[in-house]
N, C-alpha and C. Protein backbone atom coordinates (compact mmCIF):
# COMPACT_ATOMS: atom_id res chain seq x y z
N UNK A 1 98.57 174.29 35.83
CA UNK A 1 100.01 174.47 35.82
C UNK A 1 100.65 173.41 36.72
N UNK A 2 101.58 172.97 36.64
CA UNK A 2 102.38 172.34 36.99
C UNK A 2 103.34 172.46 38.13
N UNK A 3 102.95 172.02 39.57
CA UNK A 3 104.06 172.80 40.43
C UNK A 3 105.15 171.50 40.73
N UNK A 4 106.20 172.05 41.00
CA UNK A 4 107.58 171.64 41.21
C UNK A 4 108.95 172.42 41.45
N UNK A 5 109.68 171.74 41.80
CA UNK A 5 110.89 172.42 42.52
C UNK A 5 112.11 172.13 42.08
N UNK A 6 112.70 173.15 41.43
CA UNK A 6 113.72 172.77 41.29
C UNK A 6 114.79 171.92 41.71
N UNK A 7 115.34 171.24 41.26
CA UNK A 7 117.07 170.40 41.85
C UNK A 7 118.11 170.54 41.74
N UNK A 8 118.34 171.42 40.29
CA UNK A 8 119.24 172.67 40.00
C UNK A 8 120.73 171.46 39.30
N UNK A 9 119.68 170.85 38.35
CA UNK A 9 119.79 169.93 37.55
C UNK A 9 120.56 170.47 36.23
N UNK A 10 119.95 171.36 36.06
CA UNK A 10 120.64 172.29 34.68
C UNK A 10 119.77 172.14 33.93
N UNK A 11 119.37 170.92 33.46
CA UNK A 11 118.13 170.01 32.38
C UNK A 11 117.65 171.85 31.63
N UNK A 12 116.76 172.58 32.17
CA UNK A 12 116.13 173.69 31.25
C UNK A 12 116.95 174.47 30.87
N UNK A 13 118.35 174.79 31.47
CA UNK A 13 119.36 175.89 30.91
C UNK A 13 120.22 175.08 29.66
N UNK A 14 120.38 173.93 29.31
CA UNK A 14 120.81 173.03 28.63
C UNK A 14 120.09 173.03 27.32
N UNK A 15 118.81 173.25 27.69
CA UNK A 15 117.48 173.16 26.42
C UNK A 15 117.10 174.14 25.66
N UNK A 16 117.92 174.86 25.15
CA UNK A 16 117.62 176.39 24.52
C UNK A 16 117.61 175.80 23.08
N UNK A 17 118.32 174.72 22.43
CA UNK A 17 117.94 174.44 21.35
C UNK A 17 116.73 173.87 20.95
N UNK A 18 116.32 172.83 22.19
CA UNK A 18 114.69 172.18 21.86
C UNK A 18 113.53 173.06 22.04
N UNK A 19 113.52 174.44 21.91
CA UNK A 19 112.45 175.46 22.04
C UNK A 19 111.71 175.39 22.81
N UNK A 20 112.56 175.03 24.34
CA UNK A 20 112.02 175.24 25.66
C UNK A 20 111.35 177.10 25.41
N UNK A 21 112.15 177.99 25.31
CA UNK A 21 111.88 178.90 25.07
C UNK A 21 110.95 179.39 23.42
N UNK A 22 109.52 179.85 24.54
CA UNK A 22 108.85 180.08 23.07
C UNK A 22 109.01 181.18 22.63
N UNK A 23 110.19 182.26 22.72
CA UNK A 23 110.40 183.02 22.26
C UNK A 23 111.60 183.16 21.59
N UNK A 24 112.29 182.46 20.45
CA UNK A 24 113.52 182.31 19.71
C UNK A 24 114.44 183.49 19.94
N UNK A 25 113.97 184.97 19.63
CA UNK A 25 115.06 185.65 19.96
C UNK A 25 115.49 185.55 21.21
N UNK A 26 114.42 185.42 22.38
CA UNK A 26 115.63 185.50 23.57
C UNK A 26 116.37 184.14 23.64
N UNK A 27 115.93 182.74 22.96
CA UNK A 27 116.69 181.80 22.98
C UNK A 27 118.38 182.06 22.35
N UNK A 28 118.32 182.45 21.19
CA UNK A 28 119.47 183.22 20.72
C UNK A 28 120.40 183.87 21.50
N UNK A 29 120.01 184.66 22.22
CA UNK A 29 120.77 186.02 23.25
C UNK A 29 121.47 185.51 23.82
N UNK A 30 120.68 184.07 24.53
CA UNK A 30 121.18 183.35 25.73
C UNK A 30 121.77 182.19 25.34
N UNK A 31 121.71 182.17 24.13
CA UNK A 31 122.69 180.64 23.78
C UNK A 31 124.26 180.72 23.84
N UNK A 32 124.95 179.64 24.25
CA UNK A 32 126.04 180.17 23.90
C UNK A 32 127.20 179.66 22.94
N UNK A 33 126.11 179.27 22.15
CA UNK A 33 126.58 178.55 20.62
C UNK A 33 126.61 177.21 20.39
N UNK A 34 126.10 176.74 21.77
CA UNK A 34 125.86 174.57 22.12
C UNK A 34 124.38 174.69 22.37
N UNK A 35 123.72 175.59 22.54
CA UNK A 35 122.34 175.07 22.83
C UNK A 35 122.15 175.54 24.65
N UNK A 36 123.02 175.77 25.03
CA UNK A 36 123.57 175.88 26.87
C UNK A 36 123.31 177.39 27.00
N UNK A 37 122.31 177.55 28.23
CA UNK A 37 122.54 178.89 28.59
C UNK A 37 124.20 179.65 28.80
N UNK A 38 124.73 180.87 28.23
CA UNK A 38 125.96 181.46 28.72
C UNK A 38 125.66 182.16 30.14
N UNK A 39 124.76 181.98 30.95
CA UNK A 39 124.92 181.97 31.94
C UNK A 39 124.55 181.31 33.43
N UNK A 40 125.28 179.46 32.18
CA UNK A 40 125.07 179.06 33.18
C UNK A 40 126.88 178.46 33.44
N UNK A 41 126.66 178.25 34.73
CA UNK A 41 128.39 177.80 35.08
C UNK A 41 127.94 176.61 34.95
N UNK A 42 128.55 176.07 34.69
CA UNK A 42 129.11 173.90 33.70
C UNK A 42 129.16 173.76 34.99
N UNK A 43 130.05 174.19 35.67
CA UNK A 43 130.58 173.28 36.80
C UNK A 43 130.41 172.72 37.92
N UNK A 44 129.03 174.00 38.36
CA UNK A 44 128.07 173.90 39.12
C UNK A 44 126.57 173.44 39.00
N UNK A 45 126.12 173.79 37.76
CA UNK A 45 124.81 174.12 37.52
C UNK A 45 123.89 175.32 37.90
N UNK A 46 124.86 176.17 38.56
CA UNK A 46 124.00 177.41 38.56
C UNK A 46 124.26 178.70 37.44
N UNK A 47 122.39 179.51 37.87
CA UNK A 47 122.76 180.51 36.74
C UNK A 47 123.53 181.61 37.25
N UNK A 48 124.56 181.46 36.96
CA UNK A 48 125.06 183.35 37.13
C UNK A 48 124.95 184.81 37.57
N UNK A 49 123.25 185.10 36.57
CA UNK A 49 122.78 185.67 36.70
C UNK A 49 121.40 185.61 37.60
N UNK A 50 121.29 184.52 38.45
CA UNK A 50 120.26 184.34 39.04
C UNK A 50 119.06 185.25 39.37
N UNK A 51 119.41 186.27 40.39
CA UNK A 51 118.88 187.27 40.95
C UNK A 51 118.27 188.32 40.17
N UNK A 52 119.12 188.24 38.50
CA UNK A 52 118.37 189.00 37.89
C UNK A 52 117.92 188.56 36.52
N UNK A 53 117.80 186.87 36.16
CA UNK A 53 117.28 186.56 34.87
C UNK A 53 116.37 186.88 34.73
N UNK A 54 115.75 186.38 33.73
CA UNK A 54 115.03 187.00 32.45
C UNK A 54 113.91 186.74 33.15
N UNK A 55 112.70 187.15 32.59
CA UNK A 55 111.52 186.73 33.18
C UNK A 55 111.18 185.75 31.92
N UNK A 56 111.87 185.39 30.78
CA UNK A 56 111.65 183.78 30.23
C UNK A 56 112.13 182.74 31.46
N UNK A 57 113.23 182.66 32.26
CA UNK A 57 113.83 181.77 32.97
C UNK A 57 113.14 181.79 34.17
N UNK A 58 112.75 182.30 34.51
CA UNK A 58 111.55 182.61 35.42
C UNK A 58 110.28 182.20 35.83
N UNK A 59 109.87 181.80 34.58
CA UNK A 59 108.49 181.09 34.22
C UNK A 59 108.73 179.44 34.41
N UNK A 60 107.68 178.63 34.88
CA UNK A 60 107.94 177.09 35.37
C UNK A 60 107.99 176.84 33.59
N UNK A 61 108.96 175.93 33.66
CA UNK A 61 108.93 174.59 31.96
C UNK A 61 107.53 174.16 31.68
N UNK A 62 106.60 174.27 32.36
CA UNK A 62 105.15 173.45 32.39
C UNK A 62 105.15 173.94 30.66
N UNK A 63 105.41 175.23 29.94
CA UNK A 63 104.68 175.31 28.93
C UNK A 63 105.40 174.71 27.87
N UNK A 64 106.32 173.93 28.09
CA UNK A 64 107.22 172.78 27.47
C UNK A 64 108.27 171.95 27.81
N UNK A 65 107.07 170.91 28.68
CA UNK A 65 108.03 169.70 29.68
C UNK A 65 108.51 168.84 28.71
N UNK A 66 108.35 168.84 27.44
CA UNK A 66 108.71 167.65 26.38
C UNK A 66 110.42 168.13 26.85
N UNK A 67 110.42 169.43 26.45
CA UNK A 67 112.02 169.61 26.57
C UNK A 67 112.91 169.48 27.42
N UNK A 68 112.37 168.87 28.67
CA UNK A 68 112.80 168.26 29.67
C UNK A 68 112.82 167.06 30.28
N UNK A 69 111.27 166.05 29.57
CA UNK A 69 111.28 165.04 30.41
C UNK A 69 112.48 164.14 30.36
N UNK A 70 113.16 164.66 29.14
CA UNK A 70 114.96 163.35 29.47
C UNK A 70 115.83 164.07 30.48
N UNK A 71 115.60 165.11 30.64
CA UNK A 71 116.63 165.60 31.65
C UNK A 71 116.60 165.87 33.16
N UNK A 72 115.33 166.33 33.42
CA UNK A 72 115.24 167.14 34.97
C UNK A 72 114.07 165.55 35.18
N UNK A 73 114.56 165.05 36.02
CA UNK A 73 114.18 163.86 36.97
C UNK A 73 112.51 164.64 37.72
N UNK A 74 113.08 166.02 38.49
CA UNK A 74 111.97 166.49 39.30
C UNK A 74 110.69 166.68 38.71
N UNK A 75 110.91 167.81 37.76
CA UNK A 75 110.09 167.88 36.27
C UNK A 75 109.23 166.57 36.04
N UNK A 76 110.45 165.93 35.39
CA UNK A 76 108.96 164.31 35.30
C UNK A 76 108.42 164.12 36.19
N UNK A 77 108.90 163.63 37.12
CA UNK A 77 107.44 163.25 38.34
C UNK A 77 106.56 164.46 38.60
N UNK A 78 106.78 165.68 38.83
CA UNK A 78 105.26 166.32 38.52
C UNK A 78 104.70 166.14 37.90
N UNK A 79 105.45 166.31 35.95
CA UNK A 79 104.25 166.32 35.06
C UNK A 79 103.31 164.39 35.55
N UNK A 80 103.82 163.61 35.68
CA UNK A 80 103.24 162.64 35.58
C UNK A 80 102.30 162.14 36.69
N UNK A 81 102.68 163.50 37.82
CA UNK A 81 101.93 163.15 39.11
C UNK A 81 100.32 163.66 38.78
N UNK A 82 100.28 164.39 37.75
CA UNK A 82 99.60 165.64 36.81
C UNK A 82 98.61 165.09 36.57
N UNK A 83 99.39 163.74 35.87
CA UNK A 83 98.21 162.65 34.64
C UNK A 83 97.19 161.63 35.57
């Protein structure tokens, strides 16, 4: 697995259309019709619901960094610290 730390980038709440999430229905729930988590605030980059998301949002991206390596900077250099 892949360790790393967030930067609170947004990059994985952004990625609900590239099937970061391998579970489609909860990708659905949480979309909010752009592909963008609805709970995430634009303005900040944080989730909303932090304290009590999902246990999909919960889990590290390791089980699909493709859907991130254009976005979350931090993300890439793990996976590649990896290789």
């Amino acid at each position: 697995m892949i360790a790393w730390a967030c930067n609170g980038c947004g990059a994985c709440c952004r990625a609900l259309a590239t099937g970061l999430l391998s579970d489609p229905e909860a990708a659905r729930a949480l979309d909010s019709g752009d592909g963008v988590c609805r709970h995430l605030e634009r303005s900040t980059n944080r989730c909303s619901i932090y304290e009590t998301r999902p246990a999909c949002c919960r889990v590290t991206p390791a089980h699909a960094p493709e859907a991130l390596v254009e976005g979350c900077r931090v993300l890439r250099l793990a996976i590649f610290r990896e290789v």
